[in-house]
Protein backbone atom coordinates (compact mmCIF):
# COMPACT_ATOMS: atom_id res chain seq x y z
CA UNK A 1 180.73 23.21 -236.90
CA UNK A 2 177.79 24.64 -236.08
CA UNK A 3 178.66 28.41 -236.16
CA UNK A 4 180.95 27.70 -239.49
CA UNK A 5 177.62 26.37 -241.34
CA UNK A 6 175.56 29.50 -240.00
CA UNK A 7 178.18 31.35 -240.80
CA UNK A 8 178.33 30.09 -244.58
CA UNK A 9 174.90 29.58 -244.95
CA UNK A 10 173.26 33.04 -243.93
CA UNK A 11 175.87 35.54 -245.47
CA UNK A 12 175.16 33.33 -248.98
CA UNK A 13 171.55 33.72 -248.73
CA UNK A 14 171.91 37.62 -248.43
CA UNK A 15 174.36 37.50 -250.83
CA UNK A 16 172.41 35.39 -253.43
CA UNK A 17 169.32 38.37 -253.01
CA UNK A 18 171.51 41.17 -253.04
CA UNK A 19 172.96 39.56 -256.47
CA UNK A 20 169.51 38.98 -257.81
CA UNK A 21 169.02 43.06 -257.49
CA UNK A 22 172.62 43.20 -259.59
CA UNK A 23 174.29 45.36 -256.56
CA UNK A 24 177.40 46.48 -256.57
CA UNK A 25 180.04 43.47 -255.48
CA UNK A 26 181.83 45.89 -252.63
CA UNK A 27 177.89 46.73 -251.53
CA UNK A 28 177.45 43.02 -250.90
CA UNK A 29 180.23 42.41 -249.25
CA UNK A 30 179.76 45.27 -246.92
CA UNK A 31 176.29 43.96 -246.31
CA UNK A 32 178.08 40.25 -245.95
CA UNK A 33 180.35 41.17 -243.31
CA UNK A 34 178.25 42.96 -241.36
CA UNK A 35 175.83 40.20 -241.22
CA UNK A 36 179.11 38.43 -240.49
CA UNK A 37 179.73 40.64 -237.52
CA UNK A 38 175.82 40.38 -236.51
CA UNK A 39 175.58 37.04 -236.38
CA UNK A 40 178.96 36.24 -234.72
CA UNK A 41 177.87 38.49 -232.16
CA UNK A 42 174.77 36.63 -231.53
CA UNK A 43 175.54 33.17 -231.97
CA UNK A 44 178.65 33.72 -229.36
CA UNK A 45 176.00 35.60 -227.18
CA UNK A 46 173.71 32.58 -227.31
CA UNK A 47 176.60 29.89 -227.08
CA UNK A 48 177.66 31.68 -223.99
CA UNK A 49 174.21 31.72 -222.38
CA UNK A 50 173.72 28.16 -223.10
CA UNK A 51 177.04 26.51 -221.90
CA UNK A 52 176.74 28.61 -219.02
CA UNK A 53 173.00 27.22 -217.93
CA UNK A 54 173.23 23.39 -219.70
CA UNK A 55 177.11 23.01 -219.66
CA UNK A 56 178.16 23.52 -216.14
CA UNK A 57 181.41 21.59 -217.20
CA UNK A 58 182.28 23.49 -220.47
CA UNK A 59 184.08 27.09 -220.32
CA UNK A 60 180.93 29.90 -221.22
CA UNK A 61 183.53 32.17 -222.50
CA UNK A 62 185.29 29.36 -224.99
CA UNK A 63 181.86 28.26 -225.84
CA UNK A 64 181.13 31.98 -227.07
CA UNK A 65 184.09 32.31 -228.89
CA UNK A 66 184.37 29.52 -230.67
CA UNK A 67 180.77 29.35 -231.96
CA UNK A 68 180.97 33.01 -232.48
CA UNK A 69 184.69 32.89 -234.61
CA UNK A 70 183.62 30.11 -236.72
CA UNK A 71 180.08 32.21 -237.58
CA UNK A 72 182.60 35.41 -238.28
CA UNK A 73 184.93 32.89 -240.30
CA UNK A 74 182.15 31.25 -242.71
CA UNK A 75 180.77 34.69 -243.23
CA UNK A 76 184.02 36.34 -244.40
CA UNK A 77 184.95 33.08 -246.65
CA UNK A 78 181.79 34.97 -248.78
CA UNK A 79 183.45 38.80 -248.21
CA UNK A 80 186.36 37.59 -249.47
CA UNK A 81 185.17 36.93 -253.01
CA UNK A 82 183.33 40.30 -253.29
CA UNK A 83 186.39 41.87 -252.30
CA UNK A 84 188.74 39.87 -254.64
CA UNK A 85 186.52 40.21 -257.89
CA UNK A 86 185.32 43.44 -259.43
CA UNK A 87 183.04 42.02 -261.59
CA UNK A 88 179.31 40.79 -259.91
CA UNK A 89 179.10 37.27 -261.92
CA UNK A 90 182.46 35.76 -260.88
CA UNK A 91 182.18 37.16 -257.37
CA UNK A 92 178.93 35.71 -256.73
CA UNK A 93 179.88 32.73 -258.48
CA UNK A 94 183.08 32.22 -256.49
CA UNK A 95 181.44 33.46 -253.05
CA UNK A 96 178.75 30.64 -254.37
CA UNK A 97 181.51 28.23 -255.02
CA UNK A 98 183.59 28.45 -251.99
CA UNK A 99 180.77 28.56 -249.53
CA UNK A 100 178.83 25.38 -251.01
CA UNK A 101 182.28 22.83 -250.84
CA UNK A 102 183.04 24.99 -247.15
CA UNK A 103 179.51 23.65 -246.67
CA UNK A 104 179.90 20.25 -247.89
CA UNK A 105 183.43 19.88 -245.67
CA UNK A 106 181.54 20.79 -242.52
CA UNK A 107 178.65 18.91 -242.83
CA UNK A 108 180.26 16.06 -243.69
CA UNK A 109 182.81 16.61 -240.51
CA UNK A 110 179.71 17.13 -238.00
CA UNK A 111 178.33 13.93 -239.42
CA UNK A 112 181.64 11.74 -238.82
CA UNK A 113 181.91 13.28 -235.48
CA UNK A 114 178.37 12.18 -234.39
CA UNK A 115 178.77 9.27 -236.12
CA UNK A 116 176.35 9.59 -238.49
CA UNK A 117 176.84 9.01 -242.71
CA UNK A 118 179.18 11.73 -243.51
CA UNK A 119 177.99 11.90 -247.33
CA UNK A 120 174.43 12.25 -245.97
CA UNK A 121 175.59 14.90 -243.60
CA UNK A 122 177.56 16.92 -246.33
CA UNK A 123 174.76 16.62 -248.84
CA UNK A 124 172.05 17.49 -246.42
CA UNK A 125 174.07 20.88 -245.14
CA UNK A 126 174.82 21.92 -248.91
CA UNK A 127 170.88 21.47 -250.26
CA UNK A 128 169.93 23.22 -246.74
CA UNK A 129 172.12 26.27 -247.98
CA UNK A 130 171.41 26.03 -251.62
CA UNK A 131 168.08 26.44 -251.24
CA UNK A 132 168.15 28.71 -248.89
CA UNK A 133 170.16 31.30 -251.33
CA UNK A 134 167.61 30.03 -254.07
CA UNK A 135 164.79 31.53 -252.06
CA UNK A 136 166.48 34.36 -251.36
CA UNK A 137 167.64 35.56 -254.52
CA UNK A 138 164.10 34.74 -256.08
CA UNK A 139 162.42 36.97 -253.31
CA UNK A 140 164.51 38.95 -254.53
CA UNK A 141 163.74 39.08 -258.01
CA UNK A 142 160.43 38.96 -257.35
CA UNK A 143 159.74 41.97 -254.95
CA UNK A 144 162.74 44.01 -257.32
């Protein structure tokens, strides 16, 4: 899940301060997938690296592309609406949408799985990633 919420999260904060600077909604999702692309790359650089010094057991290369696929995944689930909307409001608001329930799923999933309190789980990932894009779109607005 991890990759999936990195991959919602981070593409929605750029997204939330390139929509504070009322961009274009095919410049943000250009900028969205290629931090899409970046960050799949590195995560799935990093997951490798890791499984291959701490997880002897676990595949390096399944590792990589899992973590690195679900990153790519969560950050295109915020493309898409840029790409499916002409407009800036409803794109953001869609891209906004989407990712925060996305969000809400996963965190709730990673929670059950660890045996945690799901609702907790799902709350805490969607606030993380809320006010994350809050932040960034006022930076935005303020430095525009």
């Amino acid at each position: 899940c991890i990759g999936l919420i990195d991959g919602l999260t981070i593409p929605l904060a750029v997204a939330a301060g390139l929509f504070a600077l009322s961009l274009a909604p095919s410049t943000i999702m250009i900028a969205c997938l290629a931090v899409a692309v970046g960050g799949a790359f590195t995560m799935g650089t990093g997951a490798f690296l890791e499984a291959r010094k701490y997880e002897p057991a676990h595949s390096p290369s399944s590792s990589a592309l899992i973590i690195g696929l679900s990153y790519f995944a969560g950050g295109n689930t915020v493309c898409f609406s840029f790409l499916i909307h002409d407009e800036l409001i409803p794109a953001f608001r869609w891209a906004e949408g989407l990712s925060l329930l996305l969000l809400f799923v996963a965190g709730f999933l990673e929670s059950s799985l660890h045996g945690k309190n799901p609702w907790i789980g799902g709350i805490r990932v969607t606030a993380t990633a809320a006010v994350a894009a809050s932040a960034a779109y006022f930076v935005a607005k303020l430095f525009a």
